[in-house]
Protein backbone atom coordinates (compact mmCIF):
# COMPACT_ATOMS: atom_id res chain seq x y z
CA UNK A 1 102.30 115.15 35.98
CA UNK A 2 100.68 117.83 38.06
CA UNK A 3 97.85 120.08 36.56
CA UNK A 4 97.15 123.75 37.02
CA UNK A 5 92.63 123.49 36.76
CA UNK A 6 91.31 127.16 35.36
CA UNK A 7 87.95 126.48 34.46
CA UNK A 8 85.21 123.40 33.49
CA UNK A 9 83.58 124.33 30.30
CA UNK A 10 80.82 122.33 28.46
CA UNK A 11 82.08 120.01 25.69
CA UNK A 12 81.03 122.35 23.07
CA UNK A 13 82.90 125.15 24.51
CA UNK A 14 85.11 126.22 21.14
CA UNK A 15 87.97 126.92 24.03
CA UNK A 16 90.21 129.40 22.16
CA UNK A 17 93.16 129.13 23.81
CA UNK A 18 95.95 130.24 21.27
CA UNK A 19 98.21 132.90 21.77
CA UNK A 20 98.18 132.22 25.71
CA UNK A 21 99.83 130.61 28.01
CA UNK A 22 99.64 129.18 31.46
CA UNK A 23 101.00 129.54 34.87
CA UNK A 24 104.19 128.72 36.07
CA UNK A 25 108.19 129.67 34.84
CA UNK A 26 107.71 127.56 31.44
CA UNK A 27 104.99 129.14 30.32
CA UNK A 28 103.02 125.86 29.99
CA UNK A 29 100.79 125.50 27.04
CA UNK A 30 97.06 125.32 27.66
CA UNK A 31 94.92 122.18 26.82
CA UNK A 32 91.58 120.59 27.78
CA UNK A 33 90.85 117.32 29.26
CA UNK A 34 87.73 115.69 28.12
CA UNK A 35 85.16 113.87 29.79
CA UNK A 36 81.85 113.13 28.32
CA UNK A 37 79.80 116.43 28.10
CA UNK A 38 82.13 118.09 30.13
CA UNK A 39 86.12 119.68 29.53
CA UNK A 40 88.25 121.12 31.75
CA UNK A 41 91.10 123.36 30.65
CA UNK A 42 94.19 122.49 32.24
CA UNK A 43 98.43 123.35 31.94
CA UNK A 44 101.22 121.36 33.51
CA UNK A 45 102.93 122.41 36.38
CA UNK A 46 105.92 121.21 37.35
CA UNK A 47 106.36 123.15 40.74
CA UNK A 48 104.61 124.71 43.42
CA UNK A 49 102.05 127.29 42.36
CA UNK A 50 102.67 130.36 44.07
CA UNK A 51 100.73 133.67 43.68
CA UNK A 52 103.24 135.70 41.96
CA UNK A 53 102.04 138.86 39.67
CA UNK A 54 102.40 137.10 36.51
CA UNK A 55 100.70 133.83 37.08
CA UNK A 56 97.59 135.99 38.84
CA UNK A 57 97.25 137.71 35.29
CA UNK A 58 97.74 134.97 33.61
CA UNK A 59 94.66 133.19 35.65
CA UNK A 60 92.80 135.68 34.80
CA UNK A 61 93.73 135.84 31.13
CA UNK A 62 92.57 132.29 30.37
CA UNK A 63 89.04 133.17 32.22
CA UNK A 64 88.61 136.13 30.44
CA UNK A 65 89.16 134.31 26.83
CA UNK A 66 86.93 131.52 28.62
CA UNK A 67 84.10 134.11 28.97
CA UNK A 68 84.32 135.90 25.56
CA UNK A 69 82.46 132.61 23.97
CA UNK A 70 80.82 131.40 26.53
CA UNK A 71 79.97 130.75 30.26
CA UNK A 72 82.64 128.74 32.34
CA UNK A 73 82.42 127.71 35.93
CA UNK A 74 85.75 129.27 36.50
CA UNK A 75 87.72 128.21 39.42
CA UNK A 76 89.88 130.73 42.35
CA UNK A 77 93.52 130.97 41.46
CA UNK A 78 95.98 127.84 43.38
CA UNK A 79 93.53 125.09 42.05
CA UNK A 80 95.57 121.79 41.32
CA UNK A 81 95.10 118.27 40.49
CA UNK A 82 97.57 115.22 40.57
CA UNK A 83 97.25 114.50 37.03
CA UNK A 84 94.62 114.31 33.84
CA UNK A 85 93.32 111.24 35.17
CA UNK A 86 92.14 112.94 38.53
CA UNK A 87 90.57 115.56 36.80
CA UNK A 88 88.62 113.45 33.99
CA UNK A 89 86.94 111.31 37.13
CA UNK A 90 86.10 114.13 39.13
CA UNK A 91 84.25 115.15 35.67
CA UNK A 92 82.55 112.03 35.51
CA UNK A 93 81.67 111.68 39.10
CA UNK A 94 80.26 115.34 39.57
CA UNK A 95 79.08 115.38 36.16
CA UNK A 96 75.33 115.97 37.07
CA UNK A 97 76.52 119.06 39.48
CA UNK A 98 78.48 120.58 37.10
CA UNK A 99 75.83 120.22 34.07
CA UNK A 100 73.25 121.34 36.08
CA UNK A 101 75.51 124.32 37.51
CA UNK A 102 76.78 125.21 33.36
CA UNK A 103 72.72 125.15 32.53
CA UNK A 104 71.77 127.60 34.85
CA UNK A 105 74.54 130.18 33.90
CA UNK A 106 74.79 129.23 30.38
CA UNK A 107 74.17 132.33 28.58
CA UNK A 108 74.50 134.70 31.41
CA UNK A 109 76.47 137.20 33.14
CA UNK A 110 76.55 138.05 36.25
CA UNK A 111 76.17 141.32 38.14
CA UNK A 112 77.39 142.59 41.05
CA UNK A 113 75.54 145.63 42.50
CA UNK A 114 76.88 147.62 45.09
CA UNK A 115 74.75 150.47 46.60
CA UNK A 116 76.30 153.42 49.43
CA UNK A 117 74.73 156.70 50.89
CA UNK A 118 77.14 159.09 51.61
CA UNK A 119 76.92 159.64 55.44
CA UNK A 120 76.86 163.79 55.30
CA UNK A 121 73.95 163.42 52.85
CA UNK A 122 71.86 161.09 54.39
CA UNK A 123 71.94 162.93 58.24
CA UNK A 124 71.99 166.13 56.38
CA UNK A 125 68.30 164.84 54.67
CA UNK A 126 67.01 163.70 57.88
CA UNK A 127 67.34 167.29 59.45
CA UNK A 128 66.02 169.07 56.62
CA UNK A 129 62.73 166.44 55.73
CA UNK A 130 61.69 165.59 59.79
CA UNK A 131 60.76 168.32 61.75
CA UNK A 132 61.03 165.81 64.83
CA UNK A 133 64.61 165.34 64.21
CA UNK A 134 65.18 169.06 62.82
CA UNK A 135 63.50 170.12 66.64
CA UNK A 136 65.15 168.12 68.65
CA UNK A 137 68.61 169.07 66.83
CA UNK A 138 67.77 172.83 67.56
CA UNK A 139 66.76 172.51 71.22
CA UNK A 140 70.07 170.47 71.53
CA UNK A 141 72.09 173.33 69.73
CA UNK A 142 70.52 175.93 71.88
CA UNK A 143 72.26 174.10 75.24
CA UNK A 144 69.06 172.13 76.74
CA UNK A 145 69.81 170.58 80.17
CA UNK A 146 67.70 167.69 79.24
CA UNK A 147 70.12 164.56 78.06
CA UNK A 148 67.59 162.36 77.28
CA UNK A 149 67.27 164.65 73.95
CA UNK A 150 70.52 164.09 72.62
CA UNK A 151 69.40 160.22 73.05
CA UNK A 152 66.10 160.38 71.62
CA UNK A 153 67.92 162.12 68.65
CA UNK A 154 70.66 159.39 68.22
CA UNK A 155 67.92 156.95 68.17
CA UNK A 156 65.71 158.58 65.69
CA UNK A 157 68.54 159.33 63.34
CA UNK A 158 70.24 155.51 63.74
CA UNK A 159 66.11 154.19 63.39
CA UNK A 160 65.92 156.52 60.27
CA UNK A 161 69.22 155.81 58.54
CA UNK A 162 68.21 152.21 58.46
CA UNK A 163 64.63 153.09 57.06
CA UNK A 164 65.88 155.07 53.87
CA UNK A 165 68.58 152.28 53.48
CA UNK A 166 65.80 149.51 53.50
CA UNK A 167 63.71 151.76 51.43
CA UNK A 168 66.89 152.09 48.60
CA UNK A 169 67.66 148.95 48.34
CA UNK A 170 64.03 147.51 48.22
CA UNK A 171 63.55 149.92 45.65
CA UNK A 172 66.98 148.71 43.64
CA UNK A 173 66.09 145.21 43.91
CA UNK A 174 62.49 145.88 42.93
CA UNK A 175 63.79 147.17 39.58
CA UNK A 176 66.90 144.57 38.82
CA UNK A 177 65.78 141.70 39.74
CA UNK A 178 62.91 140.86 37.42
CA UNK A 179 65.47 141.14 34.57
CA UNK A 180 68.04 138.52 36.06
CA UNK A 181 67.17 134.25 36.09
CA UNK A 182 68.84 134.18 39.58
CA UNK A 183 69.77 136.52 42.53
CA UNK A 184 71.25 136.16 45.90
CA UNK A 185 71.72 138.90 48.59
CA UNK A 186 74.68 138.92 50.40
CA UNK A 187 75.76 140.74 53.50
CA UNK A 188 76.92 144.12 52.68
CA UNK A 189 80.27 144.92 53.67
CA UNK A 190 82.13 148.95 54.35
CA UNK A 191 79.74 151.59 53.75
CA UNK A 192 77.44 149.58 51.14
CA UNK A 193 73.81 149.15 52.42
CA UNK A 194 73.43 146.50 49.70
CA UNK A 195 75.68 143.71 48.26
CA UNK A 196 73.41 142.25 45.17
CA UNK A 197 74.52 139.38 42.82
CA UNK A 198 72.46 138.48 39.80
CA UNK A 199 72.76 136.44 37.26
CA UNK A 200 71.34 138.14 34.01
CA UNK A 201 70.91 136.63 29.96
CA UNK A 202 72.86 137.44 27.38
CA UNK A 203 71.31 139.87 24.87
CA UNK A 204 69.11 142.61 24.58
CA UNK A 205 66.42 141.31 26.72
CA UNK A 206 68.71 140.65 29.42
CA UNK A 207 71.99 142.40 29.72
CA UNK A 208 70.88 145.67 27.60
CA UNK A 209 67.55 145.92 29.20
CA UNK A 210 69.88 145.64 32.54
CA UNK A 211 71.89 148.08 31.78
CA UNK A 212 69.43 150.67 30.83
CA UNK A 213 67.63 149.92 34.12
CA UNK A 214 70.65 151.00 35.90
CA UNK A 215 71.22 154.18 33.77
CA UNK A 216 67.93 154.84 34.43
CA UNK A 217 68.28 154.20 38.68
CA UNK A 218 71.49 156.73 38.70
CA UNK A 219 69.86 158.83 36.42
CA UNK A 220 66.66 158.80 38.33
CA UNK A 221 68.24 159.02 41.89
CA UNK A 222 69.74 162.40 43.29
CA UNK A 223 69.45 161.22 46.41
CA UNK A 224 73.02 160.43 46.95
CA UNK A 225 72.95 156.52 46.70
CA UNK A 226 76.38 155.53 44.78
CA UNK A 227 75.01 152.46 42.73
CA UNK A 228 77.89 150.44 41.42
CA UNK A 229 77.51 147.65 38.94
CA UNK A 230 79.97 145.22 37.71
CA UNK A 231 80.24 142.23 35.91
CA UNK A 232 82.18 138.96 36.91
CA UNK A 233 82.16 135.53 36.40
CA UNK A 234 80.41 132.77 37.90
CA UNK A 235 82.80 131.16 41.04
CA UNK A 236 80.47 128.14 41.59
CA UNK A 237 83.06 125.66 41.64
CA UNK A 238 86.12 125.10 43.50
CA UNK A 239 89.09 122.16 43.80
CA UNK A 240 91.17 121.85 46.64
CA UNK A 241 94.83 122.46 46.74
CA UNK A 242 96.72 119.02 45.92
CA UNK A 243 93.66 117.00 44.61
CA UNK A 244 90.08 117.61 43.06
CA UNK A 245 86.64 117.99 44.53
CA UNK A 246 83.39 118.58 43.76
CA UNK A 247 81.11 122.16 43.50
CA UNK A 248 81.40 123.23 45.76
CA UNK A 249 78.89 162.63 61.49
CA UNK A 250 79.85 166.22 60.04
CA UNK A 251 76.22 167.96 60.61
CA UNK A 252 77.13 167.70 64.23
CA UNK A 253 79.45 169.37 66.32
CA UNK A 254 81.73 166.53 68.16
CA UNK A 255 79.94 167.29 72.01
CA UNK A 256 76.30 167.37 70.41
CA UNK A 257 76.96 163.94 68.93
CA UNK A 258 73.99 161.82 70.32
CA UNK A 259 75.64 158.45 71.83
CA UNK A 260 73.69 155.99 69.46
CA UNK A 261 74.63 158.57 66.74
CA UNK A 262 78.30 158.26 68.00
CA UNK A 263 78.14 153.79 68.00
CA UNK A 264 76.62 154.66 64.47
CA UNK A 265 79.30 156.68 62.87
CA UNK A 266 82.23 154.74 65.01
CA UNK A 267 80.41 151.49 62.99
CA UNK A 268 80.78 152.95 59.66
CA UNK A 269 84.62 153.96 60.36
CA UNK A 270 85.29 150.53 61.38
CA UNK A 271 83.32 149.56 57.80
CA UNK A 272 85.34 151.80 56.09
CA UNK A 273 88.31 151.07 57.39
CA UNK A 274 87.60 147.24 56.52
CA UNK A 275 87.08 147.89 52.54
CA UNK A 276 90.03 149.94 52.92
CA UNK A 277 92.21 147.50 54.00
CA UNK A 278 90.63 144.67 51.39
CA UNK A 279 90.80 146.89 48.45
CA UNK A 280 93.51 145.58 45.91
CA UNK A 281 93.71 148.47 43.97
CA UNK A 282 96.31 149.93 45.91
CA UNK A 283 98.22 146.76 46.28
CA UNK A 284 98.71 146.42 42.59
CA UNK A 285 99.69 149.92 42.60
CA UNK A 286 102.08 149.10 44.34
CA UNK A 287 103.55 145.92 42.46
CA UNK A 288 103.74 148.61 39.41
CA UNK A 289 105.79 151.10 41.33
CA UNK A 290 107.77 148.23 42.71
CA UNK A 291 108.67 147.40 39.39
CA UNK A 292 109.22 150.32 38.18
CA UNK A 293 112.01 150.80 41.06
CA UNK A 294 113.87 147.82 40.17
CA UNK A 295 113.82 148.50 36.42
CA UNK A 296 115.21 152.41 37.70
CA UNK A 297 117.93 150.58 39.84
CA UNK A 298 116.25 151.83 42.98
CA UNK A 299 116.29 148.52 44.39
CA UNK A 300 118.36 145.37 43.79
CA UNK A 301 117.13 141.97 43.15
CA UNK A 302 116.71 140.68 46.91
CA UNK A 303 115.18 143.72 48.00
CA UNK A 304 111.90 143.27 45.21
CA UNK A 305 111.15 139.74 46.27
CA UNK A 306 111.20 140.70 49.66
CA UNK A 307 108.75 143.18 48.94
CA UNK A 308 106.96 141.51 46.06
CA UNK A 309 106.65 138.36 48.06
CA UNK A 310 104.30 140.64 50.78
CA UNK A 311 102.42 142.40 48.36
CA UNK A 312 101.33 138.98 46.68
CA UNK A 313 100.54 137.58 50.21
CA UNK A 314 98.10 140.67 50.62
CA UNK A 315 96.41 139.91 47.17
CA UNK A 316 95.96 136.29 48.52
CA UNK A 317 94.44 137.22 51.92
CA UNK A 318 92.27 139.92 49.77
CA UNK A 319 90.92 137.07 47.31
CA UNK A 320 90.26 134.85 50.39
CA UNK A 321 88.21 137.64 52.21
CA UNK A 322 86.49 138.55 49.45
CA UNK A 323 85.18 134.53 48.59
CA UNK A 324 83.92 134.24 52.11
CA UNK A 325 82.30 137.49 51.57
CA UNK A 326 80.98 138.12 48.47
């Protein structure tokens, strides 16, 4: 029969499933499937697995009672395998990979950090701390014929913006990373001028002296960088679908605007527009209020998994996104 994969745990892994259950309409028990020093926790399926609301939380459900006692190499939601068999040799064959990938994150957590500047800020900073910029910004004001100003200003600004955010996040890094056993940048995405990931011990050493060097970085900043920190698990494995495989500008006035000013701000719209879109917040919002209507009578049965059915396809294309861009 047909598996549902959620996670490969080390054999000792106490794997507290009870009181759970899997994906799927008959809510499946959960169970592991042994092989050597290795387990993977598994529940049948006996159809195709599709990403409604419930079987999303209930992914998420097993991985978070995964985490509580340990570190898992938890897998994206979808994940299938033909049968026990298929999942106890791909254990045995990428045993080495998936040891060495459990000792690395055993005992860890890992970090996200996220770091902005808020545009109005920033620009509003430059004027007031470089009299270059704060000159050429008044001769513009005060109607100068000259447009190779307005140019020399977009460039300083643009030049400078990148500076300060090079500055921050060397200065963020700096401080985090000597606390974590591994970190990997990533290319930041919307308005973030960093995208951090780091994998940090358990304990007071690791995750509380973390945490204090955060408090400490907001605490310590008033310079209006938004530092964000959350935790997650590791995704450093991955099965296919159908069969197993191995690891895987408000300061100025819209015609005083400098034109590499204007490609900057037009750039960070775009960005923000981007996040926007892959946020799933709002798309679980709106799964509640869905509900909510049907339960009210609002809507009738056809009408919610119309409507359900789109709003799961958007949590699917936000998952995807956000796996090729961490």
């Amino acid at each position: 029969m047909p598996v549902y994969v959620y996670a490969v745990t080390l054999g000792d892994h106490p794997c507290r499933l009870d009181g759970i259950t899997g994906v799927g309409s008959g809510d499946a028990p959960l169970r592991t499937v042994p092989a050597g020093d290795l387990k993977a926790v598994v529940s049948d399926v006996n159809e195709e697995v599709s990403p409604r609301r419930r079987d999303l939380v209930a992914h998420q459900a097993v991985q978070d009672r995964l985490l509580e006692d340990g570190t898992p190499l938890p897998l994206q939601f979808g994940y299938t395998a033909p049968d026990d068999d298929a999942v106890r040799q791909v254990l045995k064959e990428q045993a080495d990979l998936y040891l060495g990938a459990l000792e690395r994150v055993r005992g860890c957590v890992e970090y996200n950090v996220k770091a902005s500047w808020d545009e109005e800020d920033i620009l509003r900073r430059i004027l007031e701390e470089s009299p270059s910029a704060r000159s050429l910004n008044e001769q513009i004001r005060a109607g100068t014929d000259d447009p190779r100003l307005a140019l020399e200003l977009g460039q300083y600004v643009a030049d400078e913006v990148q500076q300060r955010h090079s500055d921050a996040a060397a200065g963020i890094v700096d401080t985090l990373v000597p606390l974590a056993r591994e970190h990997a940048v990533h290319a930041p995405t919307g308005e973030d001028f960093l995208n951090l990931s780091l994998l940090v011990p358990r304990g007071a050493d690791g995750e509380g002296a973390f945490q204090v060097a955060h408090a400490d970085l907001v605490a310590g900043g008033g310079t209006g960088v938004d530092i964000r920190v959350a935790a997650r698990c590791r995704r450093t494995a991955s099965w296919r679908r159908g069969g197993a495989v191995g690891l895987l500008g408000k300061l100025f006035t819209a015609p005083l605007i400098p034109a590499r000013a204007v490609v900057w701000v037009a750039q960070r719209v775009a960005d923000k527009a981007e996040a926007e879109y892959y946020d799933p917040a709002p798309v679980w919002a709106e799964l509640r209020l869905l509900e909510r209507r049907l339960a009210d009578g609002e809507i009738d049965e056809e009408a919610f998994e119309v409507q359900e059915r789109f709003l799961l396809d958007r949590l699917m294309e936000i998952e995807e996104f956000h796996h090729r861009n961490p």
